[in-house]
Protein backbone atom coordinates (compact mmCIF):
# COMPACT_ATOMS: atom_id res chain seq x y z
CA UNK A 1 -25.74 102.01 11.02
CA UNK A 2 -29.50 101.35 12.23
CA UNK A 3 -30.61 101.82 8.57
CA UNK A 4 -27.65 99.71 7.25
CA UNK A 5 -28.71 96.80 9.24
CA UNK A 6 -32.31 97.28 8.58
CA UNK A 7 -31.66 97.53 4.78
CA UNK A 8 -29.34 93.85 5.25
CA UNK A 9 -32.24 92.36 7.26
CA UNK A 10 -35.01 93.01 4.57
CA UNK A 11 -32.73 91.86 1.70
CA UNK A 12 -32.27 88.26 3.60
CA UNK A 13 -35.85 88.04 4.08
CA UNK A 14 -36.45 88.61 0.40
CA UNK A 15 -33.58 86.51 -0.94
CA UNK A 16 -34.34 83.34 1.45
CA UNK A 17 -38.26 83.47 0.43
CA UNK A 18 -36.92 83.92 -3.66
CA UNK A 19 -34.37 80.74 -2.62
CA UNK A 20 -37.07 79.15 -1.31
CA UNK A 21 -39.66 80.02 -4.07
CA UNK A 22 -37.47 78.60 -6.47
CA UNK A 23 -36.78 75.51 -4.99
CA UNK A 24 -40.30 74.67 -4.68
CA UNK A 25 -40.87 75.42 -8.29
CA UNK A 26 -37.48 73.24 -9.13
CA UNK A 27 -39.27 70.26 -6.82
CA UNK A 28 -42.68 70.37 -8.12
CA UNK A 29 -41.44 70.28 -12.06
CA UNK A 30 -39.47 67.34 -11.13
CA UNK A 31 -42.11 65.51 -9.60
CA UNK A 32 -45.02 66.22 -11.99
CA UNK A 33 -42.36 65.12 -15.15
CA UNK A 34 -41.61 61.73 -13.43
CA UNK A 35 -45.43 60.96 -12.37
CA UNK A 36 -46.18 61.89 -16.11
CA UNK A 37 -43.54 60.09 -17.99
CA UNK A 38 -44.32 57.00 -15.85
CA UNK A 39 -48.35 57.02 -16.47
CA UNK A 40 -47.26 57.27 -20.05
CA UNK A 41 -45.02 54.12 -20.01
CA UNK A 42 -47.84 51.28 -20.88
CA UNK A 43 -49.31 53.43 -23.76
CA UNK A 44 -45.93 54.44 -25.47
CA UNK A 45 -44.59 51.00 -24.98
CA UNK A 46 -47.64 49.39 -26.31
CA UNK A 47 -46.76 50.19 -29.97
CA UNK A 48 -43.25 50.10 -29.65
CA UNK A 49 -40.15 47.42 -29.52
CA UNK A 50 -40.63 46.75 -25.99
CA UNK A 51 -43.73 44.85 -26.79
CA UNK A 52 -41.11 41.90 -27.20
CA UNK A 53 -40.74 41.84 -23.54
CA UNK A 54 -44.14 40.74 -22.18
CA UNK A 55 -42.93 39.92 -19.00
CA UNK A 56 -42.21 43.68 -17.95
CA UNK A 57 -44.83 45.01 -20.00
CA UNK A 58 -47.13 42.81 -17.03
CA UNK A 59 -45.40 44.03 -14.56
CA UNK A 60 -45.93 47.82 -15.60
CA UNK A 61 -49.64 47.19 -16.02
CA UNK A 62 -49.45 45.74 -12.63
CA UNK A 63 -47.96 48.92 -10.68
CA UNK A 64 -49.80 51.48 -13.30
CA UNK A 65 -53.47 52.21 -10.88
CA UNK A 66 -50.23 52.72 -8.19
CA UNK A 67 -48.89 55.52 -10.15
CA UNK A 68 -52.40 57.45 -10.74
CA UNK A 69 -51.71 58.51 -6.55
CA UNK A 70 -49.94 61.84 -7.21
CA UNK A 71 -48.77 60.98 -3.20
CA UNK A 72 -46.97 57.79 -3.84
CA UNK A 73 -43.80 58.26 -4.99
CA UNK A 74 -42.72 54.29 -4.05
CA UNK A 75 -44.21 53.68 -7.57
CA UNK A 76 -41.11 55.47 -9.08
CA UNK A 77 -38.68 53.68 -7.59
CA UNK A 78 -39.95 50.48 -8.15
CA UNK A 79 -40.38 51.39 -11.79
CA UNK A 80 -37.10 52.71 -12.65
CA UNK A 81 -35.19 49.61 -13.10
CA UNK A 82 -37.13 48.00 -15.40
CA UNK A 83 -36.98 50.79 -18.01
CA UNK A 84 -33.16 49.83 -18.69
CA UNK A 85 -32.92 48.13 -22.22
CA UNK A 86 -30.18 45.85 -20.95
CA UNK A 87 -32.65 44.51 -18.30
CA UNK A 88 -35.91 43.95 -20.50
CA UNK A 89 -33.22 41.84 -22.74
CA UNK A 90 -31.82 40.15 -20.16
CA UNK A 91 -35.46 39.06 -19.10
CA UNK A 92 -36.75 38.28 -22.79
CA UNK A 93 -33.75 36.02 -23.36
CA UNK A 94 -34.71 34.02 -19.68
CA UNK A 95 -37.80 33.75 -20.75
CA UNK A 96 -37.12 32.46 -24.45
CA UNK A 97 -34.43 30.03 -22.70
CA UNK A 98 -36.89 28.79 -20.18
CA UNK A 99 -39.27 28.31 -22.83
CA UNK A 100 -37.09 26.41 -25.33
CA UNK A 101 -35.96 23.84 -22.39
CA UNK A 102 -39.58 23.43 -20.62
CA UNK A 103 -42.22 23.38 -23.36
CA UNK A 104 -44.79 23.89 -20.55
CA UNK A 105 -45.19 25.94 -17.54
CA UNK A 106 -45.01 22.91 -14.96
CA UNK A 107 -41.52 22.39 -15.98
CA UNK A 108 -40.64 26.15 -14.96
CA UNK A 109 -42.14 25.26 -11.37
CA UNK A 110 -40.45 22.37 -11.24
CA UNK A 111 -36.98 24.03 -12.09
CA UNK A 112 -38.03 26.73 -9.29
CA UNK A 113 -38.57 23.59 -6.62
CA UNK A 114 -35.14 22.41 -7.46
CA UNK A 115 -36.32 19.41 -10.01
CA UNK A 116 -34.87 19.01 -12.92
CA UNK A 117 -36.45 17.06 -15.87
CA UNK A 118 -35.04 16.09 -18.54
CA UNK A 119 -35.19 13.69 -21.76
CA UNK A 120 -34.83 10.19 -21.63
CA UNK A 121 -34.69 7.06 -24.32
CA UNK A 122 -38.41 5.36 -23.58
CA UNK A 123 -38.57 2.89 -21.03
CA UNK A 124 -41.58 1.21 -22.16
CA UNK A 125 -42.96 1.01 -26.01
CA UNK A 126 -46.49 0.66 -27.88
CA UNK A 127 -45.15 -1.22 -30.44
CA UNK A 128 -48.54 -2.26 -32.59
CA UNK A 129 -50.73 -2.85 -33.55
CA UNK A 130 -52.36 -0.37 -36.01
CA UNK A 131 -56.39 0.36 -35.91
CA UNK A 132 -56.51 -1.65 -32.77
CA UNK A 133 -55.96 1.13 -29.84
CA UNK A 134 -53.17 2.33 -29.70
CA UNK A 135 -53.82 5.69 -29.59
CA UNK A 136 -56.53 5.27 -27.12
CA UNK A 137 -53.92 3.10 -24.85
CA UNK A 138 -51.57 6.00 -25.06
CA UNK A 139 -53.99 8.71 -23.80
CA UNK A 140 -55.70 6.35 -21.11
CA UNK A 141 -52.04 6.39 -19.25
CA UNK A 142 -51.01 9.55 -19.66
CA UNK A 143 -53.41 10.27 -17.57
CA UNK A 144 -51.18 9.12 -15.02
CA UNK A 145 -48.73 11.58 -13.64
CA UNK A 146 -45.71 8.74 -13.24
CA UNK A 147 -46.08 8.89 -17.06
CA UNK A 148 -44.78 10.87 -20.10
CA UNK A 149 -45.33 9.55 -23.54
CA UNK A 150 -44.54 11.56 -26.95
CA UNK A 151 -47.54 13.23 -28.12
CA UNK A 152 -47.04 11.73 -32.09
CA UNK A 153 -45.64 8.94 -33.63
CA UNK A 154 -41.72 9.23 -33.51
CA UNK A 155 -41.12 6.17 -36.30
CA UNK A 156 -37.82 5.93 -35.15
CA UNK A 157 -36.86 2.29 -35.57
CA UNK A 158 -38.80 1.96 -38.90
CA UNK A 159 -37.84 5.41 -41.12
CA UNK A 160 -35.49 7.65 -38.89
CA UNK A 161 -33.32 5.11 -37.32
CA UNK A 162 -30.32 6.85 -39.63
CA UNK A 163 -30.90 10.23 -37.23
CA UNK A 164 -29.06 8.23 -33.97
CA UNK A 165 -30.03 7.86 -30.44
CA UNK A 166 -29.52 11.55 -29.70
CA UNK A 167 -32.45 12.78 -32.12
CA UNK A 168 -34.34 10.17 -30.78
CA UNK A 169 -33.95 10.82 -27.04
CA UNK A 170 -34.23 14.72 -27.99
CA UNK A 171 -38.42 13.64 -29.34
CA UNK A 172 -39.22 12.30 -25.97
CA UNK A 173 -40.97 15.08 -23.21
CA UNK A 174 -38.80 15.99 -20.17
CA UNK A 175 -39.26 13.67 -17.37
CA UNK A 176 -38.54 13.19 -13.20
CA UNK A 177 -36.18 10.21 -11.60
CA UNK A 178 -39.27 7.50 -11.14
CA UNK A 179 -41.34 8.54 -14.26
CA UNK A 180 -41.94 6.31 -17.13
CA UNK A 181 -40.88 7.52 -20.43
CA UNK A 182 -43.13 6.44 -24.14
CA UNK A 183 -43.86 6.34 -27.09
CA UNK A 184 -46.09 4.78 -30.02
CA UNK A 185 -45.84 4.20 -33.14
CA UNK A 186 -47.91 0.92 -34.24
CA UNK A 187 -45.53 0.14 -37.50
CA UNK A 188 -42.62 -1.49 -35.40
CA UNK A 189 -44.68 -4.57 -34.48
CA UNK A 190 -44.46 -5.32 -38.20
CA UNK A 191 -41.03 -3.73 -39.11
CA UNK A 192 -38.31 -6.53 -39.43
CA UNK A 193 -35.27 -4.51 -37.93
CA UNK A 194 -37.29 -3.25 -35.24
CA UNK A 195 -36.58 -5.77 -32.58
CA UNK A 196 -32.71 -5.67 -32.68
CA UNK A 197 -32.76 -1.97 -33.03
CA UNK A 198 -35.04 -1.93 -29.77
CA UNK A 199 -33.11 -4.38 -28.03
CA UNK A 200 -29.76 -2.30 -28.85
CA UNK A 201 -31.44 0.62 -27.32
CA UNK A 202 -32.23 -1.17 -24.30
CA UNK A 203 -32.61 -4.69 -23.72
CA UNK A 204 -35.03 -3.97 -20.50
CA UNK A 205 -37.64 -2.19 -23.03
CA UNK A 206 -41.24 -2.95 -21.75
CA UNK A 207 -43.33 -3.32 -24.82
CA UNK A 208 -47.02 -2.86 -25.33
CA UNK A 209 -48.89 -4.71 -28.07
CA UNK A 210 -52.77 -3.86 -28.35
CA UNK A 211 -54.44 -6.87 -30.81
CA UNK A 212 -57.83 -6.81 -32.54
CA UNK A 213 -59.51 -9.07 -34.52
CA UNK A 214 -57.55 -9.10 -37.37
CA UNK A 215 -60.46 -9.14 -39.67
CA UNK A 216 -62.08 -6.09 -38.04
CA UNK A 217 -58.54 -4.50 -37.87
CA UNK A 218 -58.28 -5.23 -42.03
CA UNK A 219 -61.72 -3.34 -42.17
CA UNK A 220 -60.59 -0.20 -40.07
CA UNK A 221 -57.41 0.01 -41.62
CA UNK A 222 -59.17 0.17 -45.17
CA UNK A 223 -61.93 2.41 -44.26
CA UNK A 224 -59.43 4.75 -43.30
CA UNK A 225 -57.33 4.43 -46.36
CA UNK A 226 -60.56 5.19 -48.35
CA UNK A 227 -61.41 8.20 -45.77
CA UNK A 228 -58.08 9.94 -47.09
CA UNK A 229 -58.63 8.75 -50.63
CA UNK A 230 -58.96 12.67 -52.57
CA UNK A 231 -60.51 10.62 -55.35
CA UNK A 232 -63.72 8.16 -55.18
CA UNK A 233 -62.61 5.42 -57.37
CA UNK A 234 -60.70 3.42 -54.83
CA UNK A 235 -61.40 -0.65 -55.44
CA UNK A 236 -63.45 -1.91 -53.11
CA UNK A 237 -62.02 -4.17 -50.03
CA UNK A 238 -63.34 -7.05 -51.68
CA UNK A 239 -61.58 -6.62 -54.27
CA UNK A 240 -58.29 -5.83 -52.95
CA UNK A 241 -58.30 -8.59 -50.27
CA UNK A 242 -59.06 -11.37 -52.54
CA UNK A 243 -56.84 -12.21 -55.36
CA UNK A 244 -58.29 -11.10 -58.41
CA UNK A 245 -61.32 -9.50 -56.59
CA UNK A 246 -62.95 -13.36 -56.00
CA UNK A 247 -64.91 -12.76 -52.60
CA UNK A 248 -63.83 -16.94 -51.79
CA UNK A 249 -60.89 -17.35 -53.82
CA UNK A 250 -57.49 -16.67 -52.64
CA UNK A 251 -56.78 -14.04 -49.33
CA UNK A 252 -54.20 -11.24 -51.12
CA UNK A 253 -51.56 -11.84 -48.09
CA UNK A 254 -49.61 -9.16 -50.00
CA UNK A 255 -52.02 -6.45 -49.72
CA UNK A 256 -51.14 -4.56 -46.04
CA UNK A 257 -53.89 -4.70 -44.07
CA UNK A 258 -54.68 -8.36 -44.72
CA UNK A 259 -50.87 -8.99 -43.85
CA UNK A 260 -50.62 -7.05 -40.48
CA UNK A 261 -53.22 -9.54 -38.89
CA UNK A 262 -50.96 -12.34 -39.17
CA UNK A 263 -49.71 -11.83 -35.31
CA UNK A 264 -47.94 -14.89 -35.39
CA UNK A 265 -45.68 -14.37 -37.79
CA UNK A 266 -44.50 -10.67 -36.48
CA UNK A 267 -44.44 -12.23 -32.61
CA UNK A 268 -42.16 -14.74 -33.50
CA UNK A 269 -39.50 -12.10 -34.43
CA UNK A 270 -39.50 -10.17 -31.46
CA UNK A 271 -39.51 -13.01 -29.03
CA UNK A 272 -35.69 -13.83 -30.54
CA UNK A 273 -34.67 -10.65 -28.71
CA UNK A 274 -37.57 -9.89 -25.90
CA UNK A 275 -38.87 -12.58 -23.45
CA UNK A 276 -42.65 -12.82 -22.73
CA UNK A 277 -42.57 -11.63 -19.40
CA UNK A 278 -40.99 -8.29 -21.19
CA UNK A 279 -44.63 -8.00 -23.32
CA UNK A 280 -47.98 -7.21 -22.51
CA UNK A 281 -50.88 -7.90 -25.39
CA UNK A 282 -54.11 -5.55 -24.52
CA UNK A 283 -56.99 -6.96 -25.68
CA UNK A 284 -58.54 -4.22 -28.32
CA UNK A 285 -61.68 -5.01 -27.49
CA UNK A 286 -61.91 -5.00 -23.87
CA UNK A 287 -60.08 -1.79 -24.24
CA UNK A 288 -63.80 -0.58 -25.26
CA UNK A 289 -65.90 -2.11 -23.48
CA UNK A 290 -64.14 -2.37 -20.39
CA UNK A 291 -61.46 0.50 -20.19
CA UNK A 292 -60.42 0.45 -16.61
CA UNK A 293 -59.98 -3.18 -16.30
CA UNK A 294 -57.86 -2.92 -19.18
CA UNK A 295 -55.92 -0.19 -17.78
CA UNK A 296 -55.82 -2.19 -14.35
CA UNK A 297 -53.35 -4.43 -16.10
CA UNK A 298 -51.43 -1.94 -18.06
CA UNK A 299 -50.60 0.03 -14.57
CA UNK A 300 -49.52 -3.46 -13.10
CA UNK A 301 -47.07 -4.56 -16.11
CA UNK A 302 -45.31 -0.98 -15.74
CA UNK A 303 -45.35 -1.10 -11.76
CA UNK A 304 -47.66 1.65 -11.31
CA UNK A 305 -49.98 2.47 -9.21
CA UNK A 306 -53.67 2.10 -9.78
CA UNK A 307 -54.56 6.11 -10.76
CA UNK A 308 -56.36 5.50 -13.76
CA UNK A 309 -59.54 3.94 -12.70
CA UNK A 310 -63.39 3.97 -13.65
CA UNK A 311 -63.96 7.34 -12.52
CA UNK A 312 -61.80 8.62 -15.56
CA UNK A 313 -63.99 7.23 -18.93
CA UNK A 314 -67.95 7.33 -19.48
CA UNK A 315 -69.18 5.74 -22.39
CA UNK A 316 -70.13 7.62 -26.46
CA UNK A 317 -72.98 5.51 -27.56
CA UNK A 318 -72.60 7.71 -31.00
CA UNK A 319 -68.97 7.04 -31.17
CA UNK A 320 -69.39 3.58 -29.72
CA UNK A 321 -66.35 3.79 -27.34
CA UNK A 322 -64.95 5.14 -23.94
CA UNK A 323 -64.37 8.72 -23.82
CA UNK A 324 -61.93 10.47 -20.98
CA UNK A 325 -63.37 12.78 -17.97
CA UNK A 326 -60.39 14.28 -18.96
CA UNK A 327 -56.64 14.07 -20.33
CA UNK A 328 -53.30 15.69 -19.94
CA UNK A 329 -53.74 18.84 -22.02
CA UNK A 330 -57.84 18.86 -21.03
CA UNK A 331 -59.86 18.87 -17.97
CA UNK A 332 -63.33 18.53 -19.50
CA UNK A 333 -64.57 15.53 -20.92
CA UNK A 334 -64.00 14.52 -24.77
CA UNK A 335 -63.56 12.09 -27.15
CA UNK A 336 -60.33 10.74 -28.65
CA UNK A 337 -60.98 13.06 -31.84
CA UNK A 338 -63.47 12.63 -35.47
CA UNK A 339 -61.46 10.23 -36.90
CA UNK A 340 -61.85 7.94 -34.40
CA UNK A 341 -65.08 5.78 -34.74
CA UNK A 342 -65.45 5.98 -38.75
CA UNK A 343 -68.45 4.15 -39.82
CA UNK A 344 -67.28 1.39 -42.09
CA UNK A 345 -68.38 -0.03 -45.18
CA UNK A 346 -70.79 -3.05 -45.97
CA UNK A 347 -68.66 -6.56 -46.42
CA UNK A 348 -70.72 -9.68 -47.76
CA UNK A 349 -70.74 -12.30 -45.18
CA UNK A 350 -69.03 -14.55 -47.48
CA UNK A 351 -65.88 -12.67 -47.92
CA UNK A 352 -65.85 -11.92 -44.28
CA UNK A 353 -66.12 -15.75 -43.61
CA UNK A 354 -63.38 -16.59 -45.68
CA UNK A 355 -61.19 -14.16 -44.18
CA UNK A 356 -61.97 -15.48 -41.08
CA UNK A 357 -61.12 -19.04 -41.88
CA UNK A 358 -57.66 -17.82 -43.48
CA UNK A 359 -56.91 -15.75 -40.00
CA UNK A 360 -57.86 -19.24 -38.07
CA UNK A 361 -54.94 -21.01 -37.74
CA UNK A 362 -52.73 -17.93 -37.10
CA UNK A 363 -55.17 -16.89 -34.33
CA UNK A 364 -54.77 -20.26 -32.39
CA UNK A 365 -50.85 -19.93 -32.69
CA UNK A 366 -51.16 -16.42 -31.27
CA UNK A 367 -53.68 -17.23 -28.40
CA UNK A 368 -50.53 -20.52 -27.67
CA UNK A 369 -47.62 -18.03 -28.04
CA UNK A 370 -49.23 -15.29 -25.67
CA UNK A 371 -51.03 -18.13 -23.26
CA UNK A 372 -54.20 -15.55 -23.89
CA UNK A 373 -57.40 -16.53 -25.61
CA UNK A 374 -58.53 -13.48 -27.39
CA UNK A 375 -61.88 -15.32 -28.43
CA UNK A 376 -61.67 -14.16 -31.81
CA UNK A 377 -64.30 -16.13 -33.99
């Protein structure tokens, strides 16, 4: 009986330390396999179809120097749910969604704060006039945050106003209760149906009209005509603002840019449908020389606040005009772009003094109809 017992008690001791052998072995296999397969993630991932799903990929790169500890095992669990396919599609689809709807990362923040932007018909307009400013307008107030504008010319009431309200509201950037929606596009000062289409839109429209002197204007317009021109055998302006090419005959009031300086005539169709009070005419000219003054009066007619100030231009002597500290999409200084400040082309005196006495009469009516003396000679 003493030996039978014995005998029992030695095989329990061997059996419990082969259990427990085992069971070590079992532990540590499962252990080193997980710590491997999850160091391995990034690199196997990196050249497969996960690479689709950038947001987890980030988030693995993140935890991976956490998973080089052979004595944290935390990393594993936080891992393991993002390896599910069902989850990495789940987040590829939020992120292609919120992406789609925001079209910039401030919009996602705003949608986490509980805002909501979203796209509105303009409230306010640059209707005109071409090679005066507009462009420059545009980016001097979108540097103020109480104001979104379309980034390019949306010509809805002249060429797409077949497409409906709905394509055109759907062209306009997402925006808060309180900020002012706009756009530009410089051809609607001269487009007949333009007026009653904006006043159908909304009879409240504010609308923007920077002026030039219309002989100047004629100039820019042409030398940037001739700037696009593949071919170097375009007439000369001479000869296409003069009938028959006669520098003191007859002013071609057919030819485009000799028939957009007539600001009379194109006023007097939008005041049938838009009061004065409704309009604001920035001077082109003081736009350069004096940008914040300008811009003083801009933020005034949309009820803004004075933000864009002084401290936002400094002066290109090369270029010959304002430049911006900074913009919407930049926070270093530059210039509008290079085709802004094109060099233009020698006139003769005497053509340019007959197309100043044809743009007389029309500038007086203007200077009456807007109660604003432009001072153009």
């Amino acid at each position: 009986m003493f030996r039978h017992g014995l005998f029992l008690r030695f095989i329990s001791k061997k059996v419990f330390f082969i259990f427990i052998s085992i069971a070590l072995i079992i532990a540590y296999t499962i252990y080193a396999t997980n710590t491997c397969l999850v160091r391995s993630l990034p690199y196997i991932l990196k050249n497969d179809e996960l690479t689709k799903f950038p947001s987890a990929l980030s988030i693995l790169s993140t935890a991976r120097p956490e998973s080089r500890s052979h004595n944290n095992k935390a990393t594993v669990v936080r891992l393991v749910p993002l390896l599910t396919w069902s989850g990495l599609a789940e987040e590829q689809r939020k992120v292609e969604k919120n992406a789609s709807k925001d079209g910039a990362p401030k919009y996602r923040f705003l949608r986490q704060q509980g805002l909501h932007p979203v796209r509105r018909l303009p409230d306010a307009l640059v209707i005109g006039v071409k090679k005066s400013g507009t462009r420059a307008l545009l980016e001097f107030i979108r540097l103020h945050p109480d104001v979104r504008a379309a980034g390019s010319e949306v010509h809805f009431f002249d060429r797409h106003y077949s497409n409906g309200f709905t394509w055109y509201r759907h062209k306009m950037p997402p925006t808060l209760e309180g900020q002012i929606t706009m756009e530009k596009t410089p051809s609607y000062f001269v487009t007949k149906e333009a007026p009653v289409r904006v006043h159908q839109m909304n009879p409240t429209t504010k609308l923007l009209v920077v002026v030039r002197d219309p002989v100047t204007r004629a100039i820019s317009d042409y030398t940037q005509v001739a700037s696009k021109r593949l071919n170097k055998d375009m007439k000369s302006f001479e000869e296409l603002a003069f009938v028959n090419g006669s520098q003191c005959g007859i002013v071609n009031t057919s030819w485009g840019p000799v028939r957009i300086g007539v600001y009379a005539r194109h006023l007097e169709r939008w005041l049938k449908y838009f009061p004065l009070q409704q309009m604001l005419f920035v001077s082109g000219e003081r736009l350069v020389v004096d940008p914040a003054a300008e811009m003083a009066r801009v933020q005034n007619f949309l009820g803004l606040k004075h933000v864009v100030t002084e401290k936002h231009f400094y002066f290109n002597a090369t270029k010959g005009f304002p430049c911006l500290m900074k913009s919407e999409g930049r926070s270093t200084p530059h210039c509008l772009g290079k085709t802004k400040g094109r060099n233009h082309p020698h006139i003769r005196p005497a053509a340019l003094e007959r197309l100043r006495q044809f743009y007389r009469p029309f500038n007086l009516r203007f200077y009456q109809m807007t109660g604003i003396n432009f001072g153009w000679s």
